[in-house]
PDB file of N, CA and C in Angstrom:
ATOM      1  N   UNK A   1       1.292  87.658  32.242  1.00  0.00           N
ATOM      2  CA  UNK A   1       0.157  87.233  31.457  1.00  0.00           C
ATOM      3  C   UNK A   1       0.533  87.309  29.975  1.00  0.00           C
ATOM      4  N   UNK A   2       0.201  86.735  29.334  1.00  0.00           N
ATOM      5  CA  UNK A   2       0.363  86.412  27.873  1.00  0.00           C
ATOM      6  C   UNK A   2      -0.232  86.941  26.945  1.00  0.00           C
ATOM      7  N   UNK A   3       0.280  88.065  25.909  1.00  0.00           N
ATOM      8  CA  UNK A   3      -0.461  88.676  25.039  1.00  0.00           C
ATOM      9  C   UNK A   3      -1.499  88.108  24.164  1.00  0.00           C
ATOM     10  N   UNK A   4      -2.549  88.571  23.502  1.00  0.00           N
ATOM     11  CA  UNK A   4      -3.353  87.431  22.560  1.00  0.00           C
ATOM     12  C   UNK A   4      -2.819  88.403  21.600  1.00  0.00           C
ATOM     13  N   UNK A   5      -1.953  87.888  21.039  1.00  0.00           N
ATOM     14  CA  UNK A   5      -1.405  88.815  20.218  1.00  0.00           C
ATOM     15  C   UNK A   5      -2.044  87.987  18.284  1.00  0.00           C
ATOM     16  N   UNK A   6      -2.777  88.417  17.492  1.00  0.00           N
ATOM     17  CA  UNK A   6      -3.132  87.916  16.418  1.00  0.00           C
ATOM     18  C   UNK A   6      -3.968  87.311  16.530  1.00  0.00           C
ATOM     19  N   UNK A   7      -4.916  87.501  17.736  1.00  0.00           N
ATOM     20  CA  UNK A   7      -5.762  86.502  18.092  1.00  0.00           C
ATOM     21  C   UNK A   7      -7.152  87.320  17.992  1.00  0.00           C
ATOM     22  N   UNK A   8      -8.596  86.827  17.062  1.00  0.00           N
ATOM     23  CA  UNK A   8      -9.138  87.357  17.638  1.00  0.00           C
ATOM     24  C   UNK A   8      -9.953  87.662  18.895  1.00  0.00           C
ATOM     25  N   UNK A   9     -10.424  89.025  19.113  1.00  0.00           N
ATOM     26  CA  UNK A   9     -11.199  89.126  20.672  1.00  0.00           C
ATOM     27  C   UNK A   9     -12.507  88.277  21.207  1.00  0.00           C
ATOM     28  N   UNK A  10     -12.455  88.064  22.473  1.00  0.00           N
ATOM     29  CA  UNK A  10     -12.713  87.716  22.936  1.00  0.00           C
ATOM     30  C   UNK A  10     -14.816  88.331  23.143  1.00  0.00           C
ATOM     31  N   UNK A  11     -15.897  87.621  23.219  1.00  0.00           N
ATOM     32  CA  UNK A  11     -16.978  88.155  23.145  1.00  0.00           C
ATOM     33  C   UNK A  11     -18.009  87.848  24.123  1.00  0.00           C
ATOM     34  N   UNK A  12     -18.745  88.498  25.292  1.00  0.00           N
ATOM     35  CA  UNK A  12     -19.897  87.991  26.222  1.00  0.00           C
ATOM     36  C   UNK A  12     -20.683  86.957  25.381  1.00  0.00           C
ATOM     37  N   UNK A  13     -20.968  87.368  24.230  1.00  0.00           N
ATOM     38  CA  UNK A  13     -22.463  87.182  23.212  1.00  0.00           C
ATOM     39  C   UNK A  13     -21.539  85.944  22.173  1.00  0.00           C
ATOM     40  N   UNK A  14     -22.409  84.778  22.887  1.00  0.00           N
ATOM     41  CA  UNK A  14     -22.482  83.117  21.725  1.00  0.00           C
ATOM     42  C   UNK A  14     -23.750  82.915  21.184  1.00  0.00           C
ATOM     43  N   UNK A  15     -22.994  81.960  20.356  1.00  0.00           N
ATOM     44  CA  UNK A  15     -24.689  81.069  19.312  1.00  0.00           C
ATOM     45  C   UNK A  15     -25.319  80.956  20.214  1.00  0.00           C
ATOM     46  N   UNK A  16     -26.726  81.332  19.899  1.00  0.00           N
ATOM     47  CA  UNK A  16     -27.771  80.243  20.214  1.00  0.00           C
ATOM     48  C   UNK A  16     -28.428  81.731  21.611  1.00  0.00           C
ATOM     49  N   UNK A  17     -27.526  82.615  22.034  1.00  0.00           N
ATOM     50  CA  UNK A  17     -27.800  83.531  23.226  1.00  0.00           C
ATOM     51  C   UNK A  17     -29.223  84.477  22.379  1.00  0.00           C
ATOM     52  N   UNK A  18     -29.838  85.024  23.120  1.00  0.00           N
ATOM     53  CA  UNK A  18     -31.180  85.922  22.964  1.00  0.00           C
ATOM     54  C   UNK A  18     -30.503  87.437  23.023  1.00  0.00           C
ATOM     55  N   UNK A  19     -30.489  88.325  22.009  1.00  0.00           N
ATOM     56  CA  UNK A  19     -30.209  89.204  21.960  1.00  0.00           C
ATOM     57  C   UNK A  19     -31.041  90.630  21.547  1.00  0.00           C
ATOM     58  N   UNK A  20     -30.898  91.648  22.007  1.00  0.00           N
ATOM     59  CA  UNK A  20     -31.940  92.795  21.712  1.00  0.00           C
ATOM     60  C   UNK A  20     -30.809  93.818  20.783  1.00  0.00           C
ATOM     61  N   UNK A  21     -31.578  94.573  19.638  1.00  0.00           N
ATOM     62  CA  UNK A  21     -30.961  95.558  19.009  1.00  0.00           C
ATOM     63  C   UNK A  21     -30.862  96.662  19.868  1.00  0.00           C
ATOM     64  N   UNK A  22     -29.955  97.434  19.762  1.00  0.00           N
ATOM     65  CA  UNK A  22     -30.080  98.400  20.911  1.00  0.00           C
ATOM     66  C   UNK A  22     -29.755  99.666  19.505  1.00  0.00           C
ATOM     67  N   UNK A  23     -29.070  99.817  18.600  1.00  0.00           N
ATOM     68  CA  UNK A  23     -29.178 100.790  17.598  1.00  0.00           C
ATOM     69  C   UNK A  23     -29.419 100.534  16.103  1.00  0.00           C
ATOM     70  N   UNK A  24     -29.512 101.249  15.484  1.00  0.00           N
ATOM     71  CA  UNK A  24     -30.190 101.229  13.876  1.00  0.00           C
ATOM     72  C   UNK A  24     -31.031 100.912  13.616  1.00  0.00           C
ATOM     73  N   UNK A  25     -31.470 100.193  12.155  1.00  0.00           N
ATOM     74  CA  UNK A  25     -32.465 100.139  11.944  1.00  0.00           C
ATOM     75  C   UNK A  25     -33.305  99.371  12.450  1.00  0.00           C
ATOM     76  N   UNK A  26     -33.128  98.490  13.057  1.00  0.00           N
ATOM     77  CA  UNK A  26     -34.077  97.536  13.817  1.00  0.00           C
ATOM     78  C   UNK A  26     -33.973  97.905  15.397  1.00  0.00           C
ATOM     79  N   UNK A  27     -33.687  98.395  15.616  1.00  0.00           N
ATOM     80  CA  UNK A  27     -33.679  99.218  16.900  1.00  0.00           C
ATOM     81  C   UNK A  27     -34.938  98.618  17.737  1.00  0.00           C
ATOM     82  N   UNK A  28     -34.875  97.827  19.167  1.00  0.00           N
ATOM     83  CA  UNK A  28     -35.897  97.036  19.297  1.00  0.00           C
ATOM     84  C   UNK A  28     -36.217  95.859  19.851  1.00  0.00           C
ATOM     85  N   UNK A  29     -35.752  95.097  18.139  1.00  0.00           N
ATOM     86  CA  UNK A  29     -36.054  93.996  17.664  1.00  0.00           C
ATOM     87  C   UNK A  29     -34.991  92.726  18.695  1.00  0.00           C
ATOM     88  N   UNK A  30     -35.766  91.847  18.737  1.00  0.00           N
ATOM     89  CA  UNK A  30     -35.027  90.758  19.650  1.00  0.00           C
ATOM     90  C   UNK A  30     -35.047  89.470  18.535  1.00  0.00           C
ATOM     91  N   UNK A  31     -34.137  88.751  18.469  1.00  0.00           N
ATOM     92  CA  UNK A  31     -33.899  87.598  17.978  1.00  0.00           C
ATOM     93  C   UNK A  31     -32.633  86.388  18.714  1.00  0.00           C
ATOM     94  N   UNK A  32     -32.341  85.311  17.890  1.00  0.00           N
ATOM     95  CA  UNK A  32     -31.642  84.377  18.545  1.00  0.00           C
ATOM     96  C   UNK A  32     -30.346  84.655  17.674  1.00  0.00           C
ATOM     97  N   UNK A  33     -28.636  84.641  18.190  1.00  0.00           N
ATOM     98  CA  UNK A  33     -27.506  84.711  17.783  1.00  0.00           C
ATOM     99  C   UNK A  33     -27.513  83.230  16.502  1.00  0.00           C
ATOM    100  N   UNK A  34     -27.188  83.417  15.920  1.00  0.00           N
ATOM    101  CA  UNK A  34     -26.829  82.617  14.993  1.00  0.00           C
ATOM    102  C   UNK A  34     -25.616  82.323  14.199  1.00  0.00           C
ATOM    103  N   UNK A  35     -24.915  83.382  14.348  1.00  0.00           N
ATOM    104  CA  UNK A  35     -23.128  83.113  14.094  1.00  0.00           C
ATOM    105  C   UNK A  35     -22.970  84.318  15.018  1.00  0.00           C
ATOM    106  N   UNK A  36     -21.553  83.834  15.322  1.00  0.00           N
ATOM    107  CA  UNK A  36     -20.559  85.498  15.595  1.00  0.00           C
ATOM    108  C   UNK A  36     -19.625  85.164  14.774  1.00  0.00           C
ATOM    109  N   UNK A  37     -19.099  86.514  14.325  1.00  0.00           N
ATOM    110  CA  UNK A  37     -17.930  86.603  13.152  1.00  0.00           C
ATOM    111  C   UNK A  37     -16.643  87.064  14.502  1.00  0.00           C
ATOM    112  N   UNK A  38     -15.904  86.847  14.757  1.00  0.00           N
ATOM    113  CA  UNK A  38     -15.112  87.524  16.146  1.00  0.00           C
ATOM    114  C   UNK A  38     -13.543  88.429  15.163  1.00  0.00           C
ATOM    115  N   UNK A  39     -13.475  88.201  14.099  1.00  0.00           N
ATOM    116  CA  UNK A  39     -12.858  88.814  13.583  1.00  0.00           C
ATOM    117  C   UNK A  39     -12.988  90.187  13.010  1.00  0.00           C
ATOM    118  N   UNK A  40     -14.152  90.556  12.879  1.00  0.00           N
ATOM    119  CA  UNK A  40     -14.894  91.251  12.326  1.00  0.00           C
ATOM    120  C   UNK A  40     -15.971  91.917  13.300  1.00  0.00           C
ATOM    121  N   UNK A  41     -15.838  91.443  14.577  1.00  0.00           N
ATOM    122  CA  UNK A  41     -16.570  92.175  15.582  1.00  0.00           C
ATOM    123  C   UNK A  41     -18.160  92.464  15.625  1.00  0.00           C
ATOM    124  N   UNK A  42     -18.720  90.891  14.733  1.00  0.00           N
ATOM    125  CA  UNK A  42     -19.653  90.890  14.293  1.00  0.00           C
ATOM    126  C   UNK A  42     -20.429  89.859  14.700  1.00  0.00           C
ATOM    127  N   UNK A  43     -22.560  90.134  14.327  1.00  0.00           N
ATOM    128  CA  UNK A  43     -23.153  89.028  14.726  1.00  0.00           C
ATOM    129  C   UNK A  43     -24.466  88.994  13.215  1.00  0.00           C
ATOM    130  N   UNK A  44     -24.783  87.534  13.663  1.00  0.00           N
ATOM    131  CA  UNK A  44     -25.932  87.297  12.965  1.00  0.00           C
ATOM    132  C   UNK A  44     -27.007  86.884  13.592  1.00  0.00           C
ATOM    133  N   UNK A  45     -28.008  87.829  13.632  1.00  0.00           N
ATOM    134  CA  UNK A  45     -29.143  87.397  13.998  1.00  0.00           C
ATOM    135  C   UNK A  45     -30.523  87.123  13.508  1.00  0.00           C
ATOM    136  N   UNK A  46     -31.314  86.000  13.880  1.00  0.00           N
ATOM    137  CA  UNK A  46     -32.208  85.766  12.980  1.00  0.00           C
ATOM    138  C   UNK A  46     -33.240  87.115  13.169  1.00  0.00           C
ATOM    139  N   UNK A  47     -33.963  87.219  12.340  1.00  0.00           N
ATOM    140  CA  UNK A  47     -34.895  87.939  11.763  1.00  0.00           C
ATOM    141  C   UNK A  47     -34.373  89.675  12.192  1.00  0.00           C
ATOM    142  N   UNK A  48     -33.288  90.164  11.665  1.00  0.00           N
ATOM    143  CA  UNK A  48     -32.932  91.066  12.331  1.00  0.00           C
ATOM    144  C   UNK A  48     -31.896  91.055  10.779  1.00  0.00           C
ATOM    145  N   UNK A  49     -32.017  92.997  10.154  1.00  0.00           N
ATOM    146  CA  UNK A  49     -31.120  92.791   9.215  1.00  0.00           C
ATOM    147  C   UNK A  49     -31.101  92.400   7.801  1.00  0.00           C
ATOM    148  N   UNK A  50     -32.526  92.157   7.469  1.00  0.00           N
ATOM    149  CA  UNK A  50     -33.046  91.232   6.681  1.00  0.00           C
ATOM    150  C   UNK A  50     -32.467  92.323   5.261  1.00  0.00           C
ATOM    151  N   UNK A  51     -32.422  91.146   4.110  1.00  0.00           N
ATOM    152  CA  UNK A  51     -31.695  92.465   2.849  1.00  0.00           C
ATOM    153  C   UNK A  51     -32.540  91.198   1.679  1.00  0.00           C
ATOM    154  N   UNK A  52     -32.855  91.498   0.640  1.00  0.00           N
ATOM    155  CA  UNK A  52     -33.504  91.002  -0.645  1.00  0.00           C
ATOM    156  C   UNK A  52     -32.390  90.983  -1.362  1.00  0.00           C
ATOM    157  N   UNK A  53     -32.347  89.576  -1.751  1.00  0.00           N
ATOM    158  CA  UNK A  53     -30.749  89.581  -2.456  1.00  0.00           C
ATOM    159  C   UNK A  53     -31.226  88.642  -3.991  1.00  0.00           C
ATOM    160  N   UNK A  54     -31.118  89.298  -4.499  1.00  0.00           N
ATOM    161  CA  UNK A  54     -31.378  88.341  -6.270  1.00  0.00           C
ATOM    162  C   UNK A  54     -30.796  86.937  -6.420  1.00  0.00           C
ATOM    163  N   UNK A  55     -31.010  86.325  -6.835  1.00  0.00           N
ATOM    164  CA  UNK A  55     -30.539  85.491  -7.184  1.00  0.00           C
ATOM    165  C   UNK A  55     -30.983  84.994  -8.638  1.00  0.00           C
ATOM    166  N   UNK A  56     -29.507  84.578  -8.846  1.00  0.00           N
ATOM    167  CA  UNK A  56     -29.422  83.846 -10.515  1.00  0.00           C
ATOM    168  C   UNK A  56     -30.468  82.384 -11.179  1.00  0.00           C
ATOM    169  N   UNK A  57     -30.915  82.028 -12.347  1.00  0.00           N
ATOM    170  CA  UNK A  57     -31.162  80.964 -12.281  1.00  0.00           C
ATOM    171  C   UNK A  57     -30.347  79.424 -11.689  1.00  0.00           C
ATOM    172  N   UNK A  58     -30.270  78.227 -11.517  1.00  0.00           N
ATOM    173  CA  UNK A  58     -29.425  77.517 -11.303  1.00  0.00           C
ATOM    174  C   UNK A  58     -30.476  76.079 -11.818  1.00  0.00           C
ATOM    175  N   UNK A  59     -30.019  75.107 -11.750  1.00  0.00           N
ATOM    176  CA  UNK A  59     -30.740  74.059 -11.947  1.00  0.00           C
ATOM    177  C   UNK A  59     -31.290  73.639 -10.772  1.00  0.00           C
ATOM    178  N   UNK A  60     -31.204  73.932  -9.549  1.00  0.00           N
ATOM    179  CA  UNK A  60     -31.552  73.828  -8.209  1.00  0.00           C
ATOM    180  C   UNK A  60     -32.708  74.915  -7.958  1.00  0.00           C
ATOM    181  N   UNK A  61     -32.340  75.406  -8.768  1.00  0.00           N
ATOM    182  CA  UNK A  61     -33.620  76.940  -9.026  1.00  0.00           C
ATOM    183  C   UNK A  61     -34.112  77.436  -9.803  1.00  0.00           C
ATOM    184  N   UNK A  62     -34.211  77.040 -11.244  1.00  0.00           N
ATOM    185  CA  UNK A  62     -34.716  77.174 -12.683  1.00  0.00           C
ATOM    186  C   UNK A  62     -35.155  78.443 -12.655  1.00  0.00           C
ATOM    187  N   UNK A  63     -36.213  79.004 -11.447  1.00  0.00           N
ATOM    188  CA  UNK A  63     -36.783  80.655 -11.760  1.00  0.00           C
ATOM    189  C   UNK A  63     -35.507  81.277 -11.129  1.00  0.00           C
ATOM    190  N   UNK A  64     -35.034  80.860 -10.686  1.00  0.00           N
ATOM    191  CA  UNK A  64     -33.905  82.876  -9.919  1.00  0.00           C
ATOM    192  C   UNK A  64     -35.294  82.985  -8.739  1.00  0.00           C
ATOM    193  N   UNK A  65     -34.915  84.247  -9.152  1.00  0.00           N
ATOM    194  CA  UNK A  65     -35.688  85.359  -8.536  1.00  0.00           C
ATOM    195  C   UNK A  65     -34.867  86.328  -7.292  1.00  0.00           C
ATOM    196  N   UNK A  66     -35.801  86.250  -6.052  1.00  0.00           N
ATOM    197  CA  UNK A  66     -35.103  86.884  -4.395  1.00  0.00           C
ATOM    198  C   UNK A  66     -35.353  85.836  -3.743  1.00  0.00           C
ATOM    199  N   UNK A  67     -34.004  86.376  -3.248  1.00  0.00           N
ATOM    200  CA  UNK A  67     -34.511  85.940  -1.570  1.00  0.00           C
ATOM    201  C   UNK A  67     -33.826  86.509  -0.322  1.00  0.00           C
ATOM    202  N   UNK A  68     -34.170  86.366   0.792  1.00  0.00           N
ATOM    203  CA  UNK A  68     -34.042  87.308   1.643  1.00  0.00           C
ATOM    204  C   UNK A  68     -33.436  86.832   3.321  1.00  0.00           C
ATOM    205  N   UNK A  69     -32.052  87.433   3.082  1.00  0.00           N
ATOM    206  CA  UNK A  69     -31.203  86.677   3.878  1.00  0.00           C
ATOM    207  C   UNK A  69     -30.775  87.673   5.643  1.00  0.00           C
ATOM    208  N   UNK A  70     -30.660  87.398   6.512  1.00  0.00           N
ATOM    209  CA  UNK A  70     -29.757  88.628   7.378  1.00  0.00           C
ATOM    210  C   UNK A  70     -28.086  88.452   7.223  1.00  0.00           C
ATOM    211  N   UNK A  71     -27.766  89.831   6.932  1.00  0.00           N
ATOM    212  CA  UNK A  71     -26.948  90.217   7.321  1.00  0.00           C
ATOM    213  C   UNK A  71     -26.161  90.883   8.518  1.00  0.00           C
ATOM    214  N   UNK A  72     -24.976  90.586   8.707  1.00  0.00           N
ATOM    215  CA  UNK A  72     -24.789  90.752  10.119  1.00  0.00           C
ATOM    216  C   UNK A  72     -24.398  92.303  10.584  1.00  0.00           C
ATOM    217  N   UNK A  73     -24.685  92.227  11.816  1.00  0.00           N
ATOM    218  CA  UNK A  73     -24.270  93.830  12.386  1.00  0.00           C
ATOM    219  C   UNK A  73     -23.574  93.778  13.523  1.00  0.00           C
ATOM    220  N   UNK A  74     -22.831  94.823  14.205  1.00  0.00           N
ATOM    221  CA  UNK A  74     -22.024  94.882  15.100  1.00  0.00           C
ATOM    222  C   UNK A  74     -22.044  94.464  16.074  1.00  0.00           C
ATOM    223  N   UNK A  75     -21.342  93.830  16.704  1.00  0.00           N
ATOM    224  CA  UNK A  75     -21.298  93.290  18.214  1.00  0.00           C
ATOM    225  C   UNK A  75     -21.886  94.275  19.710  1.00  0.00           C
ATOM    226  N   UNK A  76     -21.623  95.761  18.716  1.00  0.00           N
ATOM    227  CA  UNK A  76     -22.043  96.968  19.757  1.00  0.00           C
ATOM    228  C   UNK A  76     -23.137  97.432  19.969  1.00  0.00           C
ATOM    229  N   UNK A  77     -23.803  96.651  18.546  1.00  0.00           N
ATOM    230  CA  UNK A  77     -25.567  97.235  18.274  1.00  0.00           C
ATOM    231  C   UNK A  77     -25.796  96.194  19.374  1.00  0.00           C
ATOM    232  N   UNK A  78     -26.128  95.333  19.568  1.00  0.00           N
ATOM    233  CA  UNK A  78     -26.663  94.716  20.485  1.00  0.00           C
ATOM    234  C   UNK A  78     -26.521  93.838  21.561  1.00  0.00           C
ATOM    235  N   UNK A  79     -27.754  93.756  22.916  1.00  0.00           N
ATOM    236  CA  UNK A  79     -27.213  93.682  24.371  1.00  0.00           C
ATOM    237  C   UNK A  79     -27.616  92.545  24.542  1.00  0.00           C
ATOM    238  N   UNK A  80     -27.168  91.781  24.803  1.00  0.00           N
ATOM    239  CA  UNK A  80     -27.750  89.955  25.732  1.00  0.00           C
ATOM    240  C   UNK A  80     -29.193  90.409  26.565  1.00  0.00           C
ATOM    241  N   UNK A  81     -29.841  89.587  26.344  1.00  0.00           N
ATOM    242  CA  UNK A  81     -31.292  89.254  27.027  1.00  0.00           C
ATOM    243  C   UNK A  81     -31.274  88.120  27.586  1.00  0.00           C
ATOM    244  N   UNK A  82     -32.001  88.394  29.091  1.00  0.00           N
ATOM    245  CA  UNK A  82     -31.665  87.134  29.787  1.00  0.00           C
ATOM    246  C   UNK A  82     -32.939  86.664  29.782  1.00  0.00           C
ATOM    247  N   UNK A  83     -33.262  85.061  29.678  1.00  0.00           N
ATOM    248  CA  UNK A  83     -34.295  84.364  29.626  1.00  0.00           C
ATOM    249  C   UNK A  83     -34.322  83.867  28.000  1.00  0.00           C
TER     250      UNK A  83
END
């Protein structure tokens, strides 16, 4: 068999799968996969994670202000939900 040597690992959990937090702060909370990072052993899920992040003026945005994005968490925090 053939090493995956430089490769990253391999993951149960794809886009678009239903997933439950199983630790930290959202501990719980169920949402839909929205990226996996597989290098990084990581996921993004919607409404799960949520962080207030500033933002600068731009001409696309004249006020700035926040806004409020998820950030991703471990592949270990959370378990596939079926349905």
């Amino acid at each position: 068999m053939a090493a995956r040597k430089n490769l990253p690992p391999k993951f149960k959990i794809k886009k678009g799968d239903s997933v439950k937090v199983i630790a930290g702060d959202d501990r719980g909370k169920t949402g839909e996969v929205l990226k996996v990072i597989p290098k990084e052993a990581k996921v993004i899920v919607k409404g799960v994670n949520i962080v207030k992040k500033a933002v600068k003026p731009t001409e696309a945005n004249p006020k700035g202000g926040f806004e409020y994005i998820e950030k991703p968490i471990h592949i270990s925090n959370v378990k596939k939900v079926e349905g």
